[in-house]
Structures are given as structure tokens and as C-alpha cells.
PDB file of N, CA and C in Angstrom:
ATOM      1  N   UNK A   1     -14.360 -10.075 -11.466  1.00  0.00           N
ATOM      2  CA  UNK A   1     -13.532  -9.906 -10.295  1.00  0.00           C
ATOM      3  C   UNK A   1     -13.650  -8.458  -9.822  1.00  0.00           C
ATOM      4  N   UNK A   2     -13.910  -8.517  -8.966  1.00  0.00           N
ATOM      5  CA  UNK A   2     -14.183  -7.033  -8.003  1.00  0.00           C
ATOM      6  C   UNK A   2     -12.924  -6.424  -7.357  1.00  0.00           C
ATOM      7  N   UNK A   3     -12.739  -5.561  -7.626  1.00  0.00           N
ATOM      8  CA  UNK A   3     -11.827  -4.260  -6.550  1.00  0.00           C
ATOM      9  C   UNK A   3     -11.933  -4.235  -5.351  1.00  0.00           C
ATOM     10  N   UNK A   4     -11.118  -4.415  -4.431  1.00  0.00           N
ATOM     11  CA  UNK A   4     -11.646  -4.315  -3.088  1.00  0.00           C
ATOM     12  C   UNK A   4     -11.470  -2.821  -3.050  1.00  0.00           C
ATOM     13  N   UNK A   5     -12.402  -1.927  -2.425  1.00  0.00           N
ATOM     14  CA  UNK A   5     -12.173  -0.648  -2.202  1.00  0.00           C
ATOM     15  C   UNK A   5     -11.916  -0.151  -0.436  1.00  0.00           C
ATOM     16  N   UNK A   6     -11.489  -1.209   0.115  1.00  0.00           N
ATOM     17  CA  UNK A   6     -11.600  -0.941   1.854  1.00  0.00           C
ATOM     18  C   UNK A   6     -10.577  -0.182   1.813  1.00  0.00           C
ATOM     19  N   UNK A   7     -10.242   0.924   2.461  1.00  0.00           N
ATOM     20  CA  UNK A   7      -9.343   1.620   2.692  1.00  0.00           C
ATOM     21  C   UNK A   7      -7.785   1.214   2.986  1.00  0.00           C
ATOM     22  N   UNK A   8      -7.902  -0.190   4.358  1.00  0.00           N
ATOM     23  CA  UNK A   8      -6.722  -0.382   4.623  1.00  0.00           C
ATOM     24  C   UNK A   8      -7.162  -2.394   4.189  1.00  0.00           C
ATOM     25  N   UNK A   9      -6.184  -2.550   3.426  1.00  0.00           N
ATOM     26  CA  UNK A   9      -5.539  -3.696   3.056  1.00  0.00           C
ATOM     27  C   UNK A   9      -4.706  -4.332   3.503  1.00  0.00           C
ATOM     28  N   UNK A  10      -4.469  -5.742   3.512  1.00  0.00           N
ATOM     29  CA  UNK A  10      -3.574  -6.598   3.406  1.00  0.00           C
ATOM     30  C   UNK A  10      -2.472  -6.302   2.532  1.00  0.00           C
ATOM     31  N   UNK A  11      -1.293  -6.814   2.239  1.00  0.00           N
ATOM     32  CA  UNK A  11      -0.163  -6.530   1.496  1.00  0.00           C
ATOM     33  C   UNK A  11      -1.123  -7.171   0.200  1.00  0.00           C
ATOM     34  N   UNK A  12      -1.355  -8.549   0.208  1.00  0.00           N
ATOM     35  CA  UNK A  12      -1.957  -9.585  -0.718  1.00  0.00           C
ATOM     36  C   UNK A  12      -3.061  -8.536  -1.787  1.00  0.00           C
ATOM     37  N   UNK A  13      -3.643  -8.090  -1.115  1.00  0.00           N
ATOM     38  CA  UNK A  13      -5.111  -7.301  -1.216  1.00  0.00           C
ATOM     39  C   UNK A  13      -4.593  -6.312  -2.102  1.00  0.00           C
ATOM     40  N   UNK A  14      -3.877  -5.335  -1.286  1.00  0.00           N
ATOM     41  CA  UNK A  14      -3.228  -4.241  -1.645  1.00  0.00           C
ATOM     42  C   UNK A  14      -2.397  -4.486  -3.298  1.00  0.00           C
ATOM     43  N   UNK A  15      -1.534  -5.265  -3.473  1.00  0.00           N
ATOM     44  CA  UNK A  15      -1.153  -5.782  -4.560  1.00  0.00           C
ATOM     45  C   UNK A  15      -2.250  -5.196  -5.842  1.00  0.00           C
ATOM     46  N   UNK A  16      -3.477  -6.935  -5.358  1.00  0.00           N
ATOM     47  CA  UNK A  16      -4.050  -6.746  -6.729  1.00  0.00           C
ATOM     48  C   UNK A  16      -4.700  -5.451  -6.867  1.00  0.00           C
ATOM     49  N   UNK A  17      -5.046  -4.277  -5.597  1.00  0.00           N
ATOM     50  CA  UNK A  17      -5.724  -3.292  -6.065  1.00  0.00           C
ATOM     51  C   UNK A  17      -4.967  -2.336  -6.780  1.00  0.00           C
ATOM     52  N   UNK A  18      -3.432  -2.281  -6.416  1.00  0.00           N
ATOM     53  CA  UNK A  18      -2.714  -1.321  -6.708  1.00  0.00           C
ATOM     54  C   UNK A  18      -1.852  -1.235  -7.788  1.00  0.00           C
ATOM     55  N   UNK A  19      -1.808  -2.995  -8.328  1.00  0.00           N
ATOM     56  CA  UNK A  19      -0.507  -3.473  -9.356  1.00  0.00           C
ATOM     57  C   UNK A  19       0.516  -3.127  -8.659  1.00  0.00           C
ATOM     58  N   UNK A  20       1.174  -2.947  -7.431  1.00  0.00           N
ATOM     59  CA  UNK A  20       2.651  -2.745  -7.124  1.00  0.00           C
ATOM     60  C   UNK A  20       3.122  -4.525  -6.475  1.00  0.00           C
ATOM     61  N   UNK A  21       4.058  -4.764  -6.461  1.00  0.00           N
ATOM     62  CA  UNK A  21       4.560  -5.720  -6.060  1.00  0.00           C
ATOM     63  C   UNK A  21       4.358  -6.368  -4.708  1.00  0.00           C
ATOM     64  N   UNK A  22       4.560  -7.095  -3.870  1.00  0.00           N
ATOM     65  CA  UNK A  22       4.455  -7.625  -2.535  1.00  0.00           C
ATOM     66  C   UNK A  22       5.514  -7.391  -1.691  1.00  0.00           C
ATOM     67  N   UNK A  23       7.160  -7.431  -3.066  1.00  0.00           N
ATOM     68  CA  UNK A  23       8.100  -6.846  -2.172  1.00  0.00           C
ATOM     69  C   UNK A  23       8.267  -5.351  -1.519  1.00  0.00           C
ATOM     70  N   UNK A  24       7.832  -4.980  -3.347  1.00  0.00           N
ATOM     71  CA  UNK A  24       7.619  -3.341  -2.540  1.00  0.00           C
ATOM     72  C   UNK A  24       7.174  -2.381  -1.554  1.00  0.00           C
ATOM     73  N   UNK A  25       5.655  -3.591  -1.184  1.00  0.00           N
ATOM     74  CA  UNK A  25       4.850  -3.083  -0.316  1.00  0.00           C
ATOM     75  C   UNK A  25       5.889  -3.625   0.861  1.00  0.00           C
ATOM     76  N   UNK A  26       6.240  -4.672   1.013  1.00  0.00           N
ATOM     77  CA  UNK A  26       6.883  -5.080   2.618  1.00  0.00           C
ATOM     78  C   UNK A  26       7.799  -4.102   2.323  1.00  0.00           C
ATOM     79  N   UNK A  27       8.781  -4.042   1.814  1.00  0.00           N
ATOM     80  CA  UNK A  27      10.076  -2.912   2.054  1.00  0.00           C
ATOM     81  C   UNK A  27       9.805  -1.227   2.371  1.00  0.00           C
ATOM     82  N   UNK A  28       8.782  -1.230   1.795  1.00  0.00           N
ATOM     83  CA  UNK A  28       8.377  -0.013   2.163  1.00  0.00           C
ATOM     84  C   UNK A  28       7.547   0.024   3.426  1.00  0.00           C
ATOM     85  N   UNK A  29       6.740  -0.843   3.952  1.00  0.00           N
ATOM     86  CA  UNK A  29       6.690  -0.862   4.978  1.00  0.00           C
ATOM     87  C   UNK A  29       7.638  -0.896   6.103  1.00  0.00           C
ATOM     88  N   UNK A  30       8.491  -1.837   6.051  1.00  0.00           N
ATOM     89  CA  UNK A  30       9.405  -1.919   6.676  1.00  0.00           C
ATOM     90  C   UNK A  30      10.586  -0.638   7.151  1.00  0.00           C
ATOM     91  N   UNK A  31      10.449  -0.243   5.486  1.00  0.00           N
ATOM     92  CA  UNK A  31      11.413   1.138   5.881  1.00  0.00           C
ATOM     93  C   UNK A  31      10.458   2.479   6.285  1.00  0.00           C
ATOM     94  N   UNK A  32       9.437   1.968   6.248  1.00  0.00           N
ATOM     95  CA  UNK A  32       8.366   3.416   6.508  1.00  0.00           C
ATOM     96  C   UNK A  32       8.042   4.525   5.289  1.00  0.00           C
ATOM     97  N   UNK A  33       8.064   4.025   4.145  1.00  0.00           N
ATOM     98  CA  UNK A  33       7.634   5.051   2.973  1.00  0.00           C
ATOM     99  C   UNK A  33       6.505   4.629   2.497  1.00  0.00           C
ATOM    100  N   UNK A  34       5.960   3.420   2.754  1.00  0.00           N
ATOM    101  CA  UNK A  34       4.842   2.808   2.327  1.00  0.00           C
ATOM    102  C   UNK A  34       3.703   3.572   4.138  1.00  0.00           C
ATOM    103  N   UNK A  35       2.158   3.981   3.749  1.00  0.00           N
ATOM    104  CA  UNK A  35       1.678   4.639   4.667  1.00  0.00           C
ATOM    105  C   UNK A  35       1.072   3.024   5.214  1.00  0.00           C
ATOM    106  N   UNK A  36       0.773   2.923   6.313  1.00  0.00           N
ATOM    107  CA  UNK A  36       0.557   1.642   6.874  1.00  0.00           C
ATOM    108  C   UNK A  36       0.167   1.524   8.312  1.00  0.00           C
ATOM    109  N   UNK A  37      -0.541   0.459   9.222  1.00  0.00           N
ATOM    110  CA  UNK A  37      -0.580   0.389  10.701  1.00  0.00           C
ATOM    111  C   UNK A  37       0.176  -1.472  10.609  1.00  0.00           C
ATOM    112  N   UNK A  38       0.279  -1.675  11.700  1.00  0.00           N
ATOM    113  CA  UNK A  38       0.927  -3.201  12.001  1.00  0.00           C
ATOM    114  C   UNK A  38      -0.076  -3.335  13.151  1.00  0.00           C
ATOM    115  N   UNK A  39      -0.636  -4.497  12.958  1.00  0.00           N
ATOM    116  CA  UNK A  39      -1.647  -5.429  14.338  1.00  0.00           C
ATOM    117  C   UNK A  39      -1.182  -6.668  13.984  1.00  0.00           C
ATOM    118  N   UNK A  40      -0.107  -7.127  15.245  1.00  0.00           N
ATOM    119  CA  UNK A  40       0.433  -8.257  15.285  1.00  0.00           C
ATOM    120  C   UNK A  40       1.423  -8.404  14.289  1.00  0.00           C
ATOM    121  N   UNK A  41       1.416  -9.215  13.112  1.00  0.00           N
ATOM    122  CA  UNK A  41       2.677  -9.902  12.374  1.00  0.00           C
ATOM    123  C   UNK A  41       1.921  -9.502  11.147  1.00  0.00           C
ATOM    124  N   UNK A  42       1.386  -8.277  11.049  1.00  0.00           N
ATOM    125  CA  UNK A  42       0.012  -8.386   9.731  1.00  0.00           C
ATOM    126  C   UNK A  42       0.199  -6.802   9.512  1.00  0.00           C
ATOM    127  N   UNK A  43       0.589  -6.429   8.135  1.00  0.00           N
ATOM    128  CA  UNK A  43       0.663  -5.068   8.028  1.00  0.00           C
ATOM    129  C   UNK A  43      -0.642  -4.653   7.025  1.00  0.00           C
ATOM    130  N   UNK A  44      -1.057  -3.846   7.401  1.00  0.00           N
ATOM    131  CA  UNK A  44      -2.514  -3.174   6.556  1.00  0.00           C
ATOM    132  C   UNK A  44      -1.831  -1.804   6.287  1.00  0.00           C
ATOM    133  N   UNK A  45      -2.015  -1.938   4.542  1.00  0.00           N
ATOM    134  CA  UNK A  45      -1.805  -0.670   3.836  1.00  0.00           C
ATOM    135  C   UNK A  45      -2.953  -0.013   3.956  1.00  0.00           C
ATOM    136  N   UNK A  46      -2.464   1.551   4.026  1.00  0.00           N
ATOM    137  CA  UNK A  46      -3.769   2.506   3.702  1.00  0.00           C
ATOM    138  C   UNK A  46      -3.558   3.076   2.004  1.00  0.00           C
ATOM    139  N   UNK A  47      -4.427   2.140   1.798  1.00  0.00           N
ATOM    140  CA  UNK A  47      -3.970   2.323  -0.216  1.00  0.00           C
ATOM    141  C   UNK A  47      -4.424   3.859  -0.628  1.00  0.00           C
ATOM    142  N   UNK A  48      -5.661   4.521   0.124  1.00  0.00           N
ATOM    143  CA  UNK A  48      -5.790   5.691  -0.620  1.00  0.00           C
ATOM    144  C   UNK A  48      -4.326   7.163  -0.089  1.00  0.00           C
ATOM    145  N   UNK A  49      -3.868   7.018   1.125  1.00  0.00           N
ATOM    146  CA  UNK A  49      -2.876   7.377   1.419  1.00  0.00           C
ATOM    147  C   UNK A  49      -1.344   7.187   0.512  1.00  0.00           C
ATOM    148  N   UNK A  50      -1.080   5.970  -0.100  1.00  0.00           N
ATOM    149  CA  UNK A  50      -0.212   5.333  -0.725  1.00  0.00           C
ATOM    150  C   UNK A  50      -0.507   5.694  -2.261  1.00  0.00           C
ATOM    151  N   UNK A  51      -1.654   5.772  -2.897  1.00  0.00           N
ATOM    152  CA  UNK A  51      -2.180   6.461  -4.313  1.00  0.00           C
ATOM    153  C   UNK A  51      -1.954   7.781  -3.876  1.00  0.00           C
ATOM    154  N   UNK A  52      -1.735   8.468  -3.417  1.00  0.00           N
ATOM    155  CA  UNK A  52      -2.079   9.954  -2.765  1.00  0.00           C
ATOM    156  C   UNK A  52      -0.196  10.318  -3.099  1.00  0.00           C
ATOM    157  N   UNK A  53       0.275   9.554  -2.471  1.00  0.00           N
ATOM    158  CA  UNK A  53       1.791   9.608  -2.353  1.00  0.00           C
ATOM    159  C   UNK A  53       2.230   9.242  -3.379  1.00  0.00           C
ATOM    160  N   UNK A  54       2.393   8.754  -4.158  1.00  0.00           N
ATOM    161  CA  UNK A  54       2.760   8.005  -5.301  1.00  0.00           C
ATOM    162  C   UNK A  54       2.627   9.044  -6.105  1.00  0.00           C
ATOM    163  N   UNK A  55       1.077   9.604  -6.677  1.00  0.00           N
ATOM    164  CA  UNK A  55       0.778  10.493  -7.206  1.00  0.00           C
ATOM    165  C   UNK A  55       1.389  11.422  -7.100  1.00  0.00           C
ATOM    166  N   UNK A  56       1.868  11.974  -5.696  1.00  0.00           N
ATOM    167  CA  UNK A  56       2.730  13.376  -5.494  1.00  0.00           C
ATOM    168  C   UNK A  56       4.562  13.088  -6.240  1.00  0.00           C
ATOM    169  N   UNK A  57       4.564  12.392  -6.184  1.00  0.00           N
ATOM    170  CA  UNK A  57       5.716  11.656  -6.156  1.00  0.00           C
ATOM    171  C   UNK A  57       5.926  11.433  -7.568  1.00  0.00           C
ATOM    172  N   UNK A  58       5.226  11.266  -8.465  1.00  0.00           N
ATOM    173  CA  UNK A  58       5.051  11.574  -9.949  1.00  0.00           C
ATOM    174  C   UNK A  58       5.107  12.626 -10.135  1.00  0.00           C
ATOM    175  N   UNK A  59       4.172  13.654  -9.726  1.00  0.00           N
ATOM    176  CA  UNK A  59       3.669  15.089 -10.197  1.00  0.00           C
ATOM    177  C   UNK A  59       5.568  16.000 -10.129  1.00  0.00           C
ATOM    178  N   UNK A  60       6.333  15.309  -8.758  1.00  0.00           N
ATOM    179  CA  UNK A  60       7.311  16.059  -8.773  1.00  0.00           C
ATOM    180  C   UNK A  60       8.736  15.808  -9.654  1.00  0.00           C
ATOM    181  N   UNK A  61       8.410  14.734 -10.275  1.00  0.00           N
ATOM    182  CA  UNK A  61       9.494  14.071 -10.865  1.00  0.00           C
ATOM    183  C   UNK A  61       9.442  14.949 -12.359  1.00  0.00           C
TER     184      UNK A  61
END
């Protein structure tokens, strides 16, 4: 099973690349802490943006 490495993902996509949840990703989209664009009813994560953040977000804890 292969990694998808495309930059911006599906929530679905995003999941298995990232191990985070499906809710997490919608809520955070939704509330805007998750990095992301919306085309139509379809949100595409930008996962290396979201590893980037996460990471910072560790480093400060």
C-alpha cells in the first residue's frame, strides 16, 4: 500500500497519510486550524502545511 504524497488531499486521503482522525480533520477545518482550500462541498487538506503545524505545535508544548 502506497502513501499518497500529493500535497493537497481529501479528508479520506489525508487520514490514512497522516493517522489523524476524519473528525479532526473536518473540525478543524471547519474552525480554520486545520490549513485547507474548499471547491464546492469537498475540503482538500494541505498535509505538508498541517505536518509543518503540528510539528510547531509540539516543539512548543
Amino acid at each position: 500500500m502506497a502513501i499518497n504524497t500529493a500535497p493537497f488531499q481529501k479528508i479520506g486521503e489525508a487520514c490514512k497519510t497522516t493517522g489523524l482522525s476524519q473528525y479532526f480533520l473536518r473540525r478543524g477545518c471547519k474552525e480554520g486550524t486545520v490549513p485547507h482550500i474548499n471547491s464546492g462541498g469537498v475540503y482538500y487538506i494541505n498535509v505538508p502545511a498541517l505536518l509543518r503545524k503540528l510539528g510547531a505545535e509540539e516543539a512548543e508544548a
